[in-house]
N, C-alpha and C. Protein backbone atom coordinates (compact mmCIF):
# COMPACT_ATOMS: atom_id res chain seq x y z
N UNK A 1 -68.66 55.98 28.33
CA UNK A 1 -67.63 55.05 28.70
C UNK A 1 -67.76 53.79 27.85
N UNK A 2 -66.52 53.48 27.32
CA UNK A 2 -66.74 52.17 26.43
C UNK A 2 -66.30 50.67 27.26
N UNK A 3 -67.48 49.95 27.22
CA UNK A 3 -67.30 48.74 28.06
C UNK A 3 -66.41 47.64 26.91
N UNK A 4 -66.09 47.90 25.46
CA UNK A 4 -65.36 46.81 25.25
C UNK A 4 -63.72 47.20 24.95
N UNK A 5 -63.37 46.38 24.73
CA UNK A 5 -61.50 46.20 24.50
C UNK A 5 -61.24 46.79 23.12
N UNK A 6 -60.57 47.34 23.35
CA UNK A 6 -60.31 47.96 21.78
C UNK A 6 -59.94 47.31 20.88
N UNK A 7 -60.56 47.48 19.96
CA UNK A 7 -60.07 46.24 18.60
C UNK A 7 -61.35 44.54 18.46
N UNK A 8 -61.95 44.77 20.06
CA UNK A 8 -62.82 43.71 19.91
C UNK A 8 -64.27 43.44 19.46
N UNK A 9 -64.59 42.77 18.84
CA UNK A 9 -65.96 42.70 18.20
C UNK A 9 -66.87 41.86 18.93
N UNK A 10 -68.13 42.37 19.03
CA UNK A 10 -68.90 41.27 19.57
C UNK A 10 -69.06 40.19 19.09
N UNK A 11 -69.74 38.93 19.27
CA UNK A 11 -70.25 37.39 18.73
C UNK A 11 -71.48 37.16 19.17
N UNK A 12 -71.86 37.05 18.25
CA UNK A 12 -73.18 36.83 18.27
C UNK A 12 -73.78 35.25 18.89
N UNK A 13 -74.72 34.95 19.62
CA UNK A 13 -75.06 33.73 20.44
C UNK A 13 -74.65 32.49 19.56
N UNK A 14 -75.00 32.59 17.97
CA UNK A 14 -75.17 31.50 17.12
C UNK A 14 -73.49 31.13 16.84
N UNK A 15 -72.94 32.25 16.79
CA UNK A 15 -71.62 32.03 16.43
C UNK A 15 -70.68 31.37 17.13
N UNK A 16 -71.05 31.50 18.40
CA UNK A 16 -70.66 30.57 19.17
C UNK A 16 -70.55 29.32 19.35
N UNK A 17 -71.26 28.22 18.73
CA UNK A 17 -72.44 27.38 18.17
C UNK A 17 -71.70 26.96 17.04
N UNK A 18 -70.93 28.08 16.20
CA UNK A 18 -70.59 27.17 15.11
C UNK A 18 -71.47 27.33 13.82
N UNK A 19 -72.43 28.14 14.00
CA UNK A 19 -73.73 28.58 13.17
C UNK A 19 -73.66 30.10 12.54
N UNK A 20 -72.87 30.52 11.28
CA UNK A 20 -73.40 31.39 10.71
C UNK A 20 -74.59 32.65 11.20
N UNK A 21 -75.58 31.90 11.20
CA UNK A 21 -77.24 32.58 11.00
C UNK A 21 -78.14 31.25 10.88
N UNK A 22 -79.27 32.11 10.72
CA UNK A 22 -80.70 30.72 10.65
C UNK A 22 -80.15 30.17 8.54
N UNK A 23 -80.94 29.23 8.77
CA UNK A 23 -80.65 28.18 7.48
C UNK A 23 -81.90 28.31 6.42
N UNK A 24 -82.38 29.30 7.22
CA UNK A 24 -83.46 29.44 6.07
C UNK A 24 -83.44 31.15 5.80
N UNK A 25 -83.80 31.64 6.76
CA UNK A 25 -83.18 33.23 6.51
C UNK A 25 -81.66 34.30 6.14
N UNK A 26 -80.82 33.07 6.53
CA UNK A 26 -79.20 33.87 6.39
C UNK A 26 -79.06 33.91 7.54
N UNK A 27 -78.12 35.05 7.41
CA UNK A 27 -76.87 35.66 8.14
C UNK A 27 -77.98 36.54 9.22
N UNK A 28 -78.76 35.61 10.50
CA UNK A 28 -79.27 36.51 11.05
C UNK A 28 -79.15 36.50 12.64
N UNK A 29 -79.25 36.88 13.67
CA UNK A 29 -78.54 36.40 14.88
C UNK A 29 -79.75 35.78 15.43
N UNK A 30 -79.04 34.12 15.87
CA UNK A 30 -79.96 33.27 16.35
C UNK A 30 -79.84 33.46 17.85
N UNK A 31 -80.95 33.04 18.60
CA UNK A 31 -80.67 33.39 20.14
C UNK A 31 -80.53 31.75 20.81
N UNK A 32 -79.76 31.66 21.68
CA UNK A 32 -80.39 30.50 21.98
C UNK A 32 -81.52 30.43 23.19
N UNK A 33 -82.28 28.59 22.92
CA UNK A 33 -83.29 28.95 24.05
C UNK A 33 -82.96 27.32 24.88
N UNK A 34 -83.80 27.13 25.98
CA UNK A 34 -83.74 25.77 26.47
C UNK A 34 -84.74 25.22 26.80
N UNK A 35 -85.29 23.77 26.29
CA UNK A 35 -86.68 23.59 25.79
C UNK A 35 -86.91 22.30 27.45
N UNK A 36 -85.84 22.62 28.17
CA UNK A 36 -85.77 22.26 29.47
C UNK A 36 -85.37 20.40 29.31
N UNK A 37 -84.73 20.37 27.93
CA UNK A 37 -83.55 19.20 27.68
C UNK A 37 -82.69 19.71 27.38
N UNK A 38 -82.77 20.49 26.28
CA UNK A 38 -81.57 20.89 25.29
C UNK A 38 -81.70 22.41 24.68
N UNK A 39 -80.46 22.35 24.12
CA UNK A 39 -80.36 24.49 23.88
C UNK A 39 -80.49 24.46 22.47
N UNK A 40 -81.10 25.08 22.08
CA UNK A 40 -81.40 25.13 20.59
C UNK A 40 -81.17 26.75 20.22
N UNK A 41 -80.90 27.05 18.80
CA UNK A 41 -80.82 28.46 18.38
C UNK A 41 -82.14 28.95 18.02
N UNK A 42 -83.24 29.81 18.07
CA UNK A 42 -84.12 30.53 17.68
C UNK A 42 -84.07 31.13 16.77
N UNK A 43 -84.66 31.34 15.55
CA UNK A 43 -84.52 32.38 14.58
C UNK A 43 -85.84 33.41 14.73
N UNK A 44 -85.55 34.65 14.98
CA UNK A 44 -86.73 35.37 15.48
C UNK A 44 -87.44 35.79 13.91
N UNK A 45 -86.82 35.87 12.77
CA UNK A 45 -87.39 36.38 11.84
C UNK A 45 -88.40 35.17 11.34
N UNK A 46 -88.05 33.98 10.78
CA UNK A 46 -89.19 32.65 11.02
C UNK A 46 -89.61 32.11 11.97
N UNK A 47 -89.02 32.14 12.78
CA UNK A 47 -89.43 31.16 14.16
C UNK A 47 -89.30 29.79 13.92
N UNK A 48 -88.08 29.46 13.30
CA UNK A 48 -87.62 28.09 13.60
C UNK A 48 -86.30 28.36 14.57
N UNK A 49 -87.09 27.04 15.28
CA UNK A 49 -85.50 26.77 16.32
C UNK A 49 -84.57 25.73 15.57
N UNK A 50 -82.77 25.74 15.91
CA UNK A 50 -82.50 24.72 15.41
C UNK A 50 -81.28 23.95 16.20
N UNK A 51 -81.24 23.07 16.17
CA UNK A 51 -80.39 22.49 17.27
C UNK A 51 -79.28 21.90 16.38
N UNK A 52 -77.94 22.00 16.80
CA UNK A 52 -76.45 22.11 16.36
C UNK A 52 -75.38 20.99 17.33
N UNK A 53 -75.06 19.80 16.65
CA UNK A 53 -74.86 18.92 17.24
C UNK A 53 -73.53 17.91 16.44
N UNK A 54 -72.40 17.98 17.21
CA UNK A 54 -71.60 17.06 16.31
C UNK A 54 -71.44 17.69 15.15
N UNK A 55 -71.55 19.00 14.88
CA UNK A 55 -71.38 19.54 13.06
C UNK A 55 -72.27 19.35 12.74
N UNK A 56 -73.80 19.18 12.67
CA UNK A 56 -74.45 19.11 12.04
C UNK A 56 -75.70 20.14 12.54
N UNK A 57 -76.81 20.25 11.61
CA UNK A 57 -77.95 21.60 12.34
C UNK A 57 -78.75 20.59 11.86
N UNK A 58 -79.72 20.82 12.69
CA UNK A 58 -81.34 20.32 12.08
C UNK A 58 -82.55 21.36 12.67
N UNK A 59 -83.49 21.17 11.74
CA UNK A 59 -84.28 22.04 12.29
C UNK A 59 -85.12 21.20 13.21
N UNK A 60 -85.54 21.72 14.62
CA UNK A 60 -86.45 21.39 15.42
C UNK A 60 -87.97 21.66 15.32
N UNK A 61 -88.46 20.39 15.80
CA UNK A 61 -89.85 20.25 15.80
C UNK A 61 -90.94 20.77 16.95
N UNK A 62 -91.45 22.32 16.80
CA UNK A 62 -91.76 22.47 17.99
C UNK A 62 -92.23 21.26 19.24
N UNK A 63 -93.40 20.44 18.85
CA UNK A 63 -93.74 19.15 18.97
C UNK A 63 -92.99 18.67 20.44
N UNK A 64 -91.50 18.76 19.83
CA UNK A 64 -90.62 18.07 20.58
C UNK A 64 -90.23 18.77 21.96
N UNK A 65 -90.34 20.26 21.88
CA UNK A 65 -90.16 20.87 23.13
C UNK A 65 -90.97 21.53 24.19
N UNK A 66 -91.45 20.60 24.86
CA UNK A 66 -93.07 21.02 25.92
C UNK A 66 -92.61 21.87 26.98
N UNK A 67 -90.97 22.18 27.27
CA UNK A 67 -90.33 23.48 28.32
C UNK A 67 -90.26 24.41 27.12
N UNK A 68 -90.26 24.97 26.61
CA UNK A 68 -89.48 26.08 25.39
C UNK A 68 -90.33 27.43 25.55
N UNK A 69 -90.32 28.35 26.16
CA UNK A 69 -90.93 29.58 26.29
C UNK A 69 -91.44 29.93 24.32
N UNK A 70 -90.70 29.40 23.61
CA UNK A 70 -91.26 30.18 21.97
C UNK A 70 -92.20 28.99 21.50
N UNK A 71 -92.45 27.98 22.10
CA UNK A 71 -92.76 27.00 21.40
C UNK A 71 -94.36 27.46 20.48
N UNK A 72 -95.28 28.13 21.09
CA UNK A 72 -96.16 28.45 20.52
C UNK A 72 -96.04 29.28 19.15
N UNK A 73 -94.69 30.24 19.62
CA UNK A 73 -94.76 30.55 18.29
C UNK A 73 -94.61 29.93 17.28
N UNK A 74 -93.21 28.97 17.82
CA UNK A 74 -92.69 27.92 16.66
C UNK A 74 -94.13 26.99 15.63
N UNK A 75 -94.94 27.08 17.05
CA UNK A 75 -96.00 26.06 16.47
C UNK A 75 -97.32 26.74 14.95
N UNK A 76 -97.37 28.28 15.64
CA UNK A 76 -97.89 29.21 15.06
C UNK A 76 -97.47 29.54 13.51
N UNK A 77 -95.86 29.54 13.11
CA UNK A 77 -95.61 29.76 12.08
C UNK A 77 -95.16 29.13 11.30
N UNK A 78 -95.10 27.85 12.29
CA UNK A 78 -94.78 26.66 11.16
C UNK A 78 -96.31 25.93 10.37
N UNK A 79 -97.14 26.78 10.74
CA UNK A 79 -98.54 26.89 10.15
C UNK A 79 -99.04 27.54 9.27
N UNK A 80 -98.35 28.67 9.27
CA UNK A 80 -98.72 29.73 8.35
C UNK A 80 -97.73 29.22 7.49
N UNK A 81 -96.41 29.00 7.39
CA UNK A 81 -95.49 28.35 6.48
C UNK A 81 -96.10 27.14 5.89
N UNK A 82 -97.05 26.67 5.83
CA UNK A 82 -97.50 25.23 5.56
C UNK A 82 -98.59 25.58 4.83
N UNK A 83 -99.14 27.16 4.69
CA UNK A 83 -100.75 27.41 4.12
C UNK A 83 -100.58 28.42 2.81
């Protein structure tokens, strides 16, 4: 049984957002998360989050989000990215 409308395509979380993909990897589907202020996009292939605001993206500082279920990772590979 097909649950969508014919002719319709899915959208991906980021696209919603206004966001392509992550800004360092491409065209890749960002998830969003909530760092228990604000919703940011996840990129699962680097593990940067990035928050999308007024037209603009920036990348987030794990640092900054002490609710964020990924934050360890964020913290993890923005380490190995640094070595």
């Amino acid at each position: 049984m097909e649950r969508t409308a014919p002719g319709a395509t899915a959208v991906a979380p980021s696209a919603r957002y206004g966001l392509p993909g992550c800004l360092h990897c491409g065209p890749v589907e960002l998830y969003p998360v909530f760092d228990g202020e604000l919703t940011n996009l996840y990129c699962p292939l680097c593990g940067s989050c990035w928050h999308v605001e007024l037209g603009f993206v920036a990348r987030v500082n794990p640092e900054t989000c002490p609710g964020c279920q990924y934050k360890l990772i964020c913290e993890e590979r923005r380490v190995c990215a640094r070595a």
